[in-house]
Structures are given as structure tokens and as C-alpha cells.
C-alpha atoms as a PDB file:
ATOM      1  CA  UNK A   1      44.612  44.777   7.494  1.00  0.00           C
ATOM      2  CA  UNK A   2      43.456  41.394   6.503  1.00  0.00           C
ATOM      3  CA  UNK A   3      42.610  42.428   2.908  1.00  0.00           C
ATOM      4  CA  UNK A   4      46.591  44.245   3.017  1.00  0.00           C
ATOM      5  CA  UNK A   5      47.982  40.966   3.869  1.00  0.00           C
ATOM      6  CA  UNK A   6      45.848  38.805   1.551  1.00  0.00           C
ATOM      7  CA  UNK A   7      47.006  41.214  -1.032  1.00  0.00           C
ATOM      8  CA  UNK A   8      50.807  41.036  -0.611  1.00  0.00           C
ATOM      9  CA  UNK A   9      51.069  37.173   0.189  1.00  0.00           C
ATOM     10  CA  UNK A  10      48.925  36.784  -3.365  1.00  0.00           C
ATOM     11  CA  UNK A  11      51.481  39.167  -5.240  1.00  0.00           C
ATOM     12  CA  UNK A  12      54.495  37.077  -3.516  1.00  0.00           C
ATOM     13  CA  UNK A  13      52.695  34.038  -4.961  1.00  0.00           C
ATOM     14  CA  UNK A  14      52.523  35.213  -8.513  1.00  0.00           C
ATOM     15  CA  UNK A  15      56.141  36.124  -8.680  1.00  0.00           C
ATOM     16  CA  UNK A  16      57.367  32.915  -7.069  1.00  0.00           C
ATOM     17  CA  UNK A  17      58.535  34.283  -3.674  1.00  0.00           C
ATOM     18  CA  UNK A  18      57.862  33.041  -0.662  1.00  0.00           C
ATOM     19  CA  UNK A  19      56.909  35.093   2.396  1.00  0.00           C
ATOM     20  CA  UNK A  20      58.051  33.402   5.771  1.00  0.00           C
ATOM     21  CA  UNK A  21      56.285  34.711   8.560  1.00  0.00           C
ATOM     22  CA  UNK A  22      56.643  34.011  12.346  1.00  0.00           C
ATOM     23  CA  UNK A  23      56.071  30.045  13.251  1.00  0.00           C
ATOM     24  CA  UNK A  24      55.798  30.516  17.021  1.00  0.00           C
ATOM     25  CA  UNK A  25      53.556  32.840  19.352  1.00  0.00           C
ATOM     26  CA  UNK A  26      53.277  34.224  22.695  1.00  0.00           C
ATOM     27  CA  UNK A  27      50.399  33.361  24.707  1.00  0.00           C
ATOM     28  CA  UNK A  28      48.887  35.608  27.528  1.00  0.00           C
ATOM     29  CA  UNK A  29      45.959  35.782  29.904  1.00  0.00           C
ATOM     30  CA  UNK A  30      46.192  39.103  29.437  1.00  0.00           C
ATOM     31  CA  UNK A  31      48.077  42.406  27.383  1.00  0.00           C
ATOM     32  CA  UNK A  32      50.395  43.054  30.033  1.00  0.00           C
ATOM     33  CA  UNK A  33      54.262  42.753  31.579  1.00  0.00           C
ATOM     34  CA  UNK A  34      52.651  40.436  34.425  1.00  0.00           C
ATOM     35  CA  UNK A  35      50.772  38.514  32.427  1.00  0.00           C
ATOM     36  CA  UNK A  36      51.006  34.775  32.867  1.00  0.00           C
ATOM     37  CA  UNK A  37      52.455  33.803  29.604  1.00  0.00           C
ATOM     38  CA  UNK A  38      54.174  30.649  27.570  1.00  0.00           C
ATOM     39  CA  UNK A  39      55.469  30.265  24.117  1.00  0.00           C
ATOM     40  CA  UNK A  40      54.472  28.133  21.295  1.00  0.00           C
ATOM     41  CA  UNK A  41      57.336  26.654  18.747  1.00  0.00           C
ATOM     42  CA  UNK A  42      59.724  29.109  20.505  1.00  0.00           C
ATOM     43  CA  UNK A  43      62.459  30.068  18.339  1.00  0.00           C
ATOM     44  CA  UNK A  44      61.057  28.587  15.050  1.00  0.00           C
ATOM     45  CA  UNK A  45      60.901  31.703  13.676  1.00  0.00           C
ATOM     46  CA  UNK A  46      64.348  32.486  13.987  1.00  0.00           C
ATOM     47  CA  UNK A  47      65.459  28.693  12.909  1.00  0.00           C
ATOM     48  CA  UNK A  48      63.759  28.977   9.685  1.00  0.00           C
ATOM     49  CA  UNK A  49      64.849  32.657   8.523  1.00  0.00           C
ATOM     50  CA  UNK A  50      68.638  31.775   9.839  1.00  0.00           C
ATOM     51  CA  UNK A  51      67.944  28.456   7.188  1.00  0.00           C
ATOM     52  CA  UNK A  52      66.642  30.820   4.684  1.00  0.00           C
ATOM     53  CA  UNK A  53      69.540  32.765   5.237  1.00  0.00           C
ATOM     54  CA  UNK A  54      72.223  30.596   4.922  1.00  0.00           C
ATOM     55  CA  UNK A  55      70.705  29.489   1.484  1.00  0.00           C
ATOM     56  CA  UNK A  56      70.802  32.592   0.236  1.00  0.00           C
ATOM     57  CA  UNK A  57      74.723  33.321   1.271  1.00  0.00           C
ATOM     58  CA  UNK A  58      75.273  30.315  -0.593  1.00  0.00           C
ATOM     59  CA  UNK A  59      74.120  31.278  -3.652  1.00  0.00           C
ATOM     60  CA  UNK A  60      76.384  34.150  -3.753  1.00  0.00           C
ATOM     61  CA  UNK A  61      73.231  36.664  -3.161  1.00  0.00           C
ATOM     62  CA  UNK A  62      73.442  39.733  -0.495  1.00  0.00           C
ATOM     63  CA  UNK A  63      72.183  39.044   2.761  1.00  0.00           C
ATOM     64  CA  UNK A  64      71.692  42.277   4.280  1.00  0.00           C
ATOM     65  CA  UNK A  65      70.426  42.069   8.300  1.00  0.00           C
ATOM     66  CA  UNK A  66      69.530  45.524  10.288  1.00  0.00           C
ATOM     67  CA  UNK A  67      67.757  46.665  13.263  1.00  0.00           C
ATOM     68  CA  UNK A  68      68.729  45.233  16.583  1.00  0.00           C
ATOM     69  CA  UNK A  69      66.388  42.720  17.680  1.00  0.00           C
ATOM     70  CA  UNK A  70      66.772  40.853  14.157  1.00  0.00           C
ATOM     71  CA  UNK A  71      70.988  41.512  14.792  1.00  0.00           C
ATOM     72  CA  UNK A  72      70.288  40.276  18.116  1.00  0.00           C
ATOM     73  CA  UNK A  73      68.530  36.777  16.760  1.00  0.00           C
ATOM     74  CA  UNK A  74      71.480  36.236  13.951  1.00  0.00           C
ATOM     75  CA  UNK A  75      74.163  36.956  15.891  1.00  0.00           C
ATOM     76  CA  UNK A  76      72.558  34.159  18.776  1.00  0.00           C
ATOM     77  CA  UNK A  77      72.368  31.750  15.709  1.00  0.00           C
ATOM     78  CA  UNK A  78      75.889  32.226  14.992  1.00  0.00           C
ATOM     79  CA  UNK A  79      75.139  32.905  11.031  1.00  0.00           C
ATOM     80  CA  UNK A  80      76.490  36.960  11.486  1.00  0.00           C
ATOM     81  CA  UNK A  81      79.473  36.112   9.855  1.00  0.00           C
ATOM     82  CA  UNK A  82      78.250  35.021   6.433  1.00  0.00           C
ATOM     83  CA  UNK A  83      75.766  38.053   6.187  1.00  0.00           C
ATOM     84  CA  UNK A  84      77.224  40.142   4.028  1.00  0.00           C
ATOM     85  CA  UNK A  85      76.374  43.325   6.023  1.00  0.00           C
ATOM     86  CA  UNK A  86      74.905  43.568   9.612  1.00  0.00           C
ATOM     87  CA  UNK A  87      73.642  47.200  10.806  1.00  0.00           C
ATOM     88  CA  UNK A  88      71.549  47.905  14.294  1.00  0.00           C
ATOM     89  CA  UNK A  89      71.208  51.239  12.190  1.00  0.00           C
ATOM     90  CA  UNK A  90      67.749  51.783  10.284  1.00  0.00           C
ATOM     91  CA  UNK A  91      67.029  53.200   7.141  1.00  0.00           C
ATOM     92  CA  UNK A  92      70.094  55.231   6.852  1.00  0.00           C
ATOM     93  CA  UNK A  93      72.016  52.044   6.509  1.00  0.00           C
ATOM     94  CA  UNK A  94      70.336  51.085   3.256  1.00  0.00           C
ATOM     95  CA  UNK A  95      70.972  54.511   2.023  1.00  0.00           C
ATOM     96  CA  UNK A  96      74.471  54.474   2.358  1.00  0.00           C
ATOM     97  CA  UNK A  97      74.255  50.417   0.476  1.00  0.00           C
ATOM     98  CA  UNK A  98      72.511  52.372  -2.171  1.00  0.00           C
ATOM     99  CA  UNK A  99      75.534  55.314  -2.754  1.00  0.00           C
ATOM    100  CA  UNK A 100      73.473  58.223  -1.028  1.00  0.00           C
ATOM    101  CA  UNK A 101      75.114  60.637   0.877  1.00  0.00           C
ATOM    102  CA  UNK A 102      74.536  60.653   4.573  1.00  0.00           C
ATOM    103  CA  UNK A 103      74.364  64.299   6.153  1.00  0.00           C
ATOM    104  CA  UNK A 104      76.515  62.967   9.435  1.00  0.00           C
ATOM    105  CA  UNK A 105      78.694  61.948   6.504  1.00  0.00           C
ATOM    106  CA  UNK A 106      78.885  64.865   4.978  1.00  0.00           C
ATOM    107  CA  UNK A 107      79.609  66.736   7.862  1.00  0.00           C
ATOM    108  CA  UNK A 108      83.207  65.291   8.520  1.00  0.00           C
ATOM    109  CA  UNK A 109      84.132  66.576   4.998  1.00  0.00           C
ATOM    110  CA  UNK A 110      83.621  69.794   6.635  1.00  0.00           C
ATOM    111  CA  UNK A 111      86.073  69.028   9.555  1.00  0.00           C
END
């Protein structure tokens, strides 16, 4: 996927955008629950997107946050409350930002 990811952070580049990926890692003897483990940077990551973030509120843009580990990581930053909407819900959470009718929606006009 090396060639994918080459690919994408080169098209970010050419439109001026830039693509934050994770700061800090995880380090394991081994792929396991047990393993003996220790962190790198931790929290980084989620210092520089809540900073990222909280620029972007302030230049009136929308700040949309979903799924619930990412939730979970603004809502321990304390920035929650200047996203302007914050969903555990997946995909049909962006459909109902973008007008579409839901079908669990639809079903209460049948109640």
C-alpha cells in the first residue's frame, strides 16, 4: 500500500493540504494483548489534530467529528464543544449532513 499512500500524500501536496498522520506509536515484543509494550510521543496525535481542530472552528469552517474512539479523544481534550457536530454514528451520520433520507427515519413517518 506504499505506492497508495505515496499517491494520496503527493495529490494532498499539489492542492496545498496537509495530511496529519499519527506522531506517536505503540511498541511490542510481540502482536498480542500480553505483549510487553510502551508508547512513543503518547498522545501527540491527538494534541496536534485537537490544534488542527480548533483552527479550523475558528475560521468559521465545519468541524465534523464521528466514530467513537475519535469522539472519545475530543471529548478527553475538552474541544467537543466547538465541533460543530459530534456523532459515534458512521456513515449514516454524513448522510443525514448531506439531506438524505435515513430509512430508520423514514420509518417514524409511518408511525
Amino acid at each position: 500500500m506504499l505506492d497508495a499512500a505515496n499517491s494520496l500524500m503527493e495529490k494532498a501536496k499539489s492542492k496545498g493540504v496537509r495530511v496529519l498522520l499519527p506522531e506517536d506509536v505503540v511498541i511490542a515484543n510481540m502482536f498480542a494483548a500480553d505483549a510487553n509494550s510502551a508508547f512513543e510521543k503518547f498522545a501527540a496525535s491527538i494534541v496536534a489534530i485537537a490544534e488542527k481542530l480548533v483552527e479550523l472552528s475558528n475560521k468559521k469552517v465545519m468541524t465534523i467529528v464521528r466514530g467513537g474512539d475519535t469522539v472519545a479523544a475530543v471529548k478527553k481534550v475538552g474541544f467537543a464543544s466547538i465541533m460543530r457536530h459530534v456523532s459515534t454514528g458512521d456513515g449514516s451520520s454524513l448522510e443525514l449532513l448531506e439531506g438524505k433520507a435515513l430509512p430508520g427515519i423514514l420509518a417514524l413517518d409511518d408511525v
